[in-house]
C-alpha atoms as a PDB file:
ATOM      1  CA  UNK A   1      53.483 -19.656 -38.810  1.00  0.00           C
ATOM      2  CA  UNK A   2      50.883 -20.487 -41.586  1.00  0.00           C
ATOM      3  CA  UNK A   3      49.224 -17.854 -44.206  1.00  0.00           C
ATOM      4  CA  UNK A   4      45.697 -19.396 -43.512  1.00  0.00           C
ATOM      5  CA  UNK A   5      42.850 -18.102 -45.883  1.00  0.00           C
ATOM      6  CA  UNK A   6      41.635 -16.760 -42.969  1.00  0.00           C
ATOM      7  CA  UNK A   7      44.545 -14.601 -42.214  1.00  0.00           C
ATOM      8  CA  UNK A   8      43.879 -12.878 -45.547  1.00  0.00           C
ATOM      9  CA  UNK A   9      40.010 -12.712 -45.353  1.00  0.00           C
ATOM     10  CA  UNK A  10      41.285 -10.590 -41.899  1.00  0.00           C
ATOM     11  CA  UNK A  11      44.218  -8.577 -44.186  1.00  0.00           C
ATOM     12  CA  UNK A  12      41.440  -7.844 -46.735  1.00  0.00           C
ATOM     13  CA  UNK A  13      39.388  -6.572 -44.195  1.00  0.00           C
ATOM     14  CA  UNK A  14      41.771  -4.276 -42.508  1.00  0.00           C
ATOM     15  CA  UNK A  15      44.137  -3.321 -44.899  1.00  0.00           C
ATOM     16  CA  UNK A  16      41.041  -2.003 -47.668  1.00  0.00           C
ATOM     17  CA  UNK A  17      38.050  -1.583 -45.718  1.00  0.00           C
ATOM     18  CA  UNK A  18      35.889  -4.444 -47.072  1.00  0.00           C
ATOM     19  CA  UNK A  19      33.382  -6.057 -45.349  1.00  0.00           C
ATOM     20  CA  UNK A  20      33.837  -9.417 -43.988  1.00  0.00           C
ATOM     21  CA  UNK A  21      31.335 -10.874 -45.976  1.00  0.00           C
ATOM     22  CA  UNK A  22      33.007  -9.471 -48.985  1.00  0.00           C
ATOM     23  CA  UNK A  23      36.508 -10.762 -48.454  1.00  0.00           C
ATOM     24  CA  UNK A  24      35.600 -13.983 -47.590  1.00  0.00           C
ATOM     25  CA  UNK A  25      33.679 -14.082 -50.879  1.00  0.00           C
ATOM     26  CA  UNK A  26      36.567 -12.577 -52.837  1.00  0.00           C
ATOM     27  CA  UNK A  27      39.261 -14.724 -51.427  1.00  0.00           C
ATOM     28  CA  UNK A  28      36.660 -17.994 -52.126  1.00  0.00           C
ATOM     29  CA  UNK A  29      36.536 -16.969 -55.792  1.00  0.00           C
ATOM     30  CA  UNK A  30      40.163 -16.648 -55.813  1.00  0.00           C
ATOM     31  CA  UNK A  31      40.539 -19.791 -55.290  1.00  0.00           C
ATOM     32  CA  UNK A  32      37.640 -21.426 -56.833  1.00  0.00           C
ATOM     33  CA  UNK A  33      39.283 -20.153 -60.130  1.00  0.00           C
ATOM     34  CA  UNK A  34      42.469 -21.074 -59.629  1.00  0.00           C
ATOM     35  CA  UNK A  35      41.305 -24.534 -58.826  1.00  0.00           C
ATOM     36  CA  UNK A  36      38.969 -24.805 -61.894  1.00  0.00           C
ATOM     37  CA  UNK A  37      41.519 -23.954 -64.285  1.00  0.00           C
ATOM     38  CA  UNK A  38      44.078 -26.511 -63.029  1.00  0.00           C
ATOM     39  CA  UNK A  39      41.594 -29.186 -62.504  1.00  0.00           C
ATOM     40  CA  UNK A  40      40.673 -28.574 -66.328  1.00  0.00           C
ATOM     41  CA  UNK A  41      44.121 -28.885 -67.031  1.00  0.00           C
ATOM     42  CA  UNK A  42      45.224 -25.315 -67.587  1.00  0.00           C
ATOM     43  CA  UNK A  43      48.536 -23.511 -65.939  1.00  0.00           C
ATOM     44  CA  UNK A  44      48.233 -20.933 -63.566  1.00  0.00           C
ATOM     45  CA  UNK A  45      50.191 -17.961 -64.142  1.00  0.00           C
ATOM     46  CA  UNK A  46      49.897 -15.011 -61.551  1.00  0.00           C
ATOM     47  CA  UNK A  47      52.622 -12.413 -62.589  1.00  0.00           C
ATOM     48  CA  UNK A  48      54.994 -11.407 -60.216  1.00  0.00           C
ATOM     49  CA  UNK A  49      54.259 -14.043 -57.794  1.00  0.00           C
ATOM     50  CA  UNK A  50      54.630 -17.724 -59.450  1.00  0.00           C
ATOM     51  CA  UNK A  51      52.891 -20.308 -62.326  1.00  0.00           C
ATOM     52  CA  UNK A  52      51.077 -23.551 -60.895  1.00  0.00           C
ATOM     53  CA  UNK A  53      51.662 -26.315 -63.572  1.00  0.00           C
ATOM     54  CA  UNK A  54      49.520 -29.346 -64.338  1.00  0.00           C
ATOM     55  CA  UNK A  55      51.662 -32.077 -64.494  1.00  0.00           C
ATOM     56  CA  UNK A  56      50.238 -36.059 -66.042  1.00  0.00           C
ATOM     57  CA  UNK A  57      52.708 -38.667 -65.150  1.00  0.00           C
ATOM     58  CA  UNK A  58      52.348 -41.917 -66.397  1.00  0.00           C
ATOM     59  CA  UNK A  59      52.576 -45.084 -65.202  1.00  0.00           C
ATOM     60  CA  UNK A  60      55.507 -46.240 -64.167  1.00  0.00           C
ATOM     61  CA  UNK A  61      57.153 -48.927 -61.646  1.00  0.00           C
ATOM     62  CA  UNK A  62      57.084 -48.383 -57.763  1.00  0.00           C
ATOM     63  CA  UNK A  63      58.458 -49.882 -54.967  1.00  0.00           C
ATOM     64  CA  UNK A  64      56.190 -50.440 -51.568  1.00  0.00           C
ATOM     65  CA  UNK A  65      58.251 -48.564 -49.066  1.00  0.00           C
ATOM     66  CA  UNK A  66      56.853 -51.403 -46.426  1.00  0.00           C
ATOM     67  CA  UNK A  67      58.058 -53.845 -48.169  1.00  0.00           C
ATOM     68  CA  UNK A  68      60.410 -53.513 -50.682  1.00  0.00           C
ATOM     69  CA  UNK A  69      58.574 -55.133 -53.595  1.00  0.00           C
ATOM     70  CA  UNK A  70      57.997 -53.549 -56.636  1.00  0.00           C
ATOM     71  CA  UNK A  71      54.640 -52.572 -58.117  1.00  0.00           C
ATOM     72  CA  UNK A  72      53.068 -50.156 -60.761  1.00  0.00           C
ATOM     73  CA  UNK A  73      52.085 -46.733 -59.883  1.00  0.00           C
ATOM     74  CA  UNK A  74      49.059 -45.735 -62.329  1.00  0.00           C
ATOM     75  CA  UNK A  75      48.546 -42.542 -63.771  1.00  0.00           C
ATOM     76  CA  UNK A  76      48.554 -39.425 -61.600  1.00  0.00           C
ATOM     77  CA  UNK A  77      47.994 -36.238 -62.208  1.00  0.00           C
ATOM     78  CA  UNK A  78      50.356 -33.275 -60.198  1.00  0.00           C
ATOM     79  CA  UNK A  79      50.421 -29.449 -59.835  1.00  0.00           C
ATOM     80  CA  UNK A  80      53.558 -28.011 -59.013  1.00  0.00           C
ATOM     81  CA  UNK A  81      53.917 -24.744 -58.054  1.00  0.00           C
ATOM     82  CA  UNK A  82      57.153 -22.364 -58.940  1.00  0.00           C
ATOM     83  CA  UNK A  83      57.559 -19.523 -56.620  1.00  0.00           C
ATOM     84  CA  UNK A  84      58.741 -15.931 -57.844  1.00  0.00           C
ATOM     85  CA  UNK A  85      61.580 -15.174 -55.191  1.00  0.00           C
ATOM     86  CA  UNK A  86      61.317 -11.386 -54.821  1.00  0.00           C
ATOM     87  CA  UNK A  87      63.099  -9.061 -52.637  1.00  0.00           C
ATOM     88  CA  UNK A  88      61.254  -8.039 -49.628  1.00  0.00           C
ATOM     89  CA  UNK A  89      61.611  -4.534 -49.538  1.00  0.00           C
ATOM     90  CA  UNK A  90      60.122  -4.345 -52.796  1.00  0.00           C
ATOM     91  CA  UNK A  91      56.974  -5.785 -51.532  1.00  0.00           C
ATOM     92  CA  UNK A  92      56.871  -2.820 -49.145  1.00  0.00           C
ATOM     93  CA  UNK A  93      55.905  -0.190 -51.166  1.00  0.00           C
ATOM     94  CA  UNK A  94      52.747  -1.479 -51.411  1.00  0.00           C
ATOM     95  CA  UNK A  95      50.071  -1.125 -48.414  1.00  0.00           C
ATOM     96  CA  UNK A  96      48.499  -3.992 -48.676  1.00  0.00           C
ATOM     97  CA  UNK A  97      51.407  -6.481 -48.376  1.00  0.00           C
ATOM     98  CA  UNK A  98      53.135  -4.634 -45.612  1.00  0.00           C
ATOM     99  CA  UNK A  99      49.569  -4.755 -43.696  1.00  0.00           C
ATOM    100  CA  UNK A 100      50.256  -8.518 -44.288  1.00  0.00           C
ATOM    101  CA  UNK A 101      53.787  -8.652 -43.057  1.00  0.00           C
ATOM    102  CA  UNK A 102      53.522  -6.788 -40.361  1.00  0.00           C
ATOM    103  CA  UNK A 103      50.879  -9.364 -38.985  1.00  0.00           C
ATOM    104  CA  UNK A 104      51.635 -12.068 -36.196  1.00  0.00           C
ATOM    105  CA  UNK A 105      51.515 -14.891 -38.235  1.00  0.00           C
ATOM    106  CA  UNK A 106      54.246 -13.972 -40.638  1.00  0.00           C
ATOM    107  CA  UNK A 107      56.868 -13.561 -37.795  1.00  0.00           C
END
């Protein structure tokens, strides 16, 4: 099942004691900065977890997948995101995360 941003508004919550209200605005700001500094151009590193890249490709030649002919593709800009793989039972020492895994939606 999905991590939603809900889910974790609901881990916050439980897991730390916050108030709803709180969490929500914690996990909004979250991602409100990651988002700002990406759409200005900047990586993303968050240690331990992974690095979200800004990525400018140029323009180069395309093919419709409808119909076969071949067009130009204009400038794009990508994020791609590289995942820390991390041993599980590592995560566990901490409260927090095993709050999270021990939740529904992660089994």
């Amino acid at each position: 099942m999905t991590l939603t941003k809900d889910n974790l508004i609901t881990a916050l919550v439980e897991s730390n004691g916050y108030p709803r209200n709180q969490a929500v605005d914690l996990v909004d700001t979250l991602i409100e900065l990651i988002k700002s500094k990406l759409v200005s151009g900047e990586n993303v590193l968050i240690s331990g977890f992974g690095k979200f890249c800004v990525k400018e490709k140029g323009e180069r030649r395309g093919r419709n997948p409808a119909t076969g002919e071949e067009m130009m593709l204009a400038r794009s800009v990508q994020v791609s995101c590289g995942i820390k793989l991390i041993n599980l039972s590592k995560l566990q020492e901490f409260d927090f995360i095993r709050q999270i895994s021990e939740q529904p939606f992660l089994r």
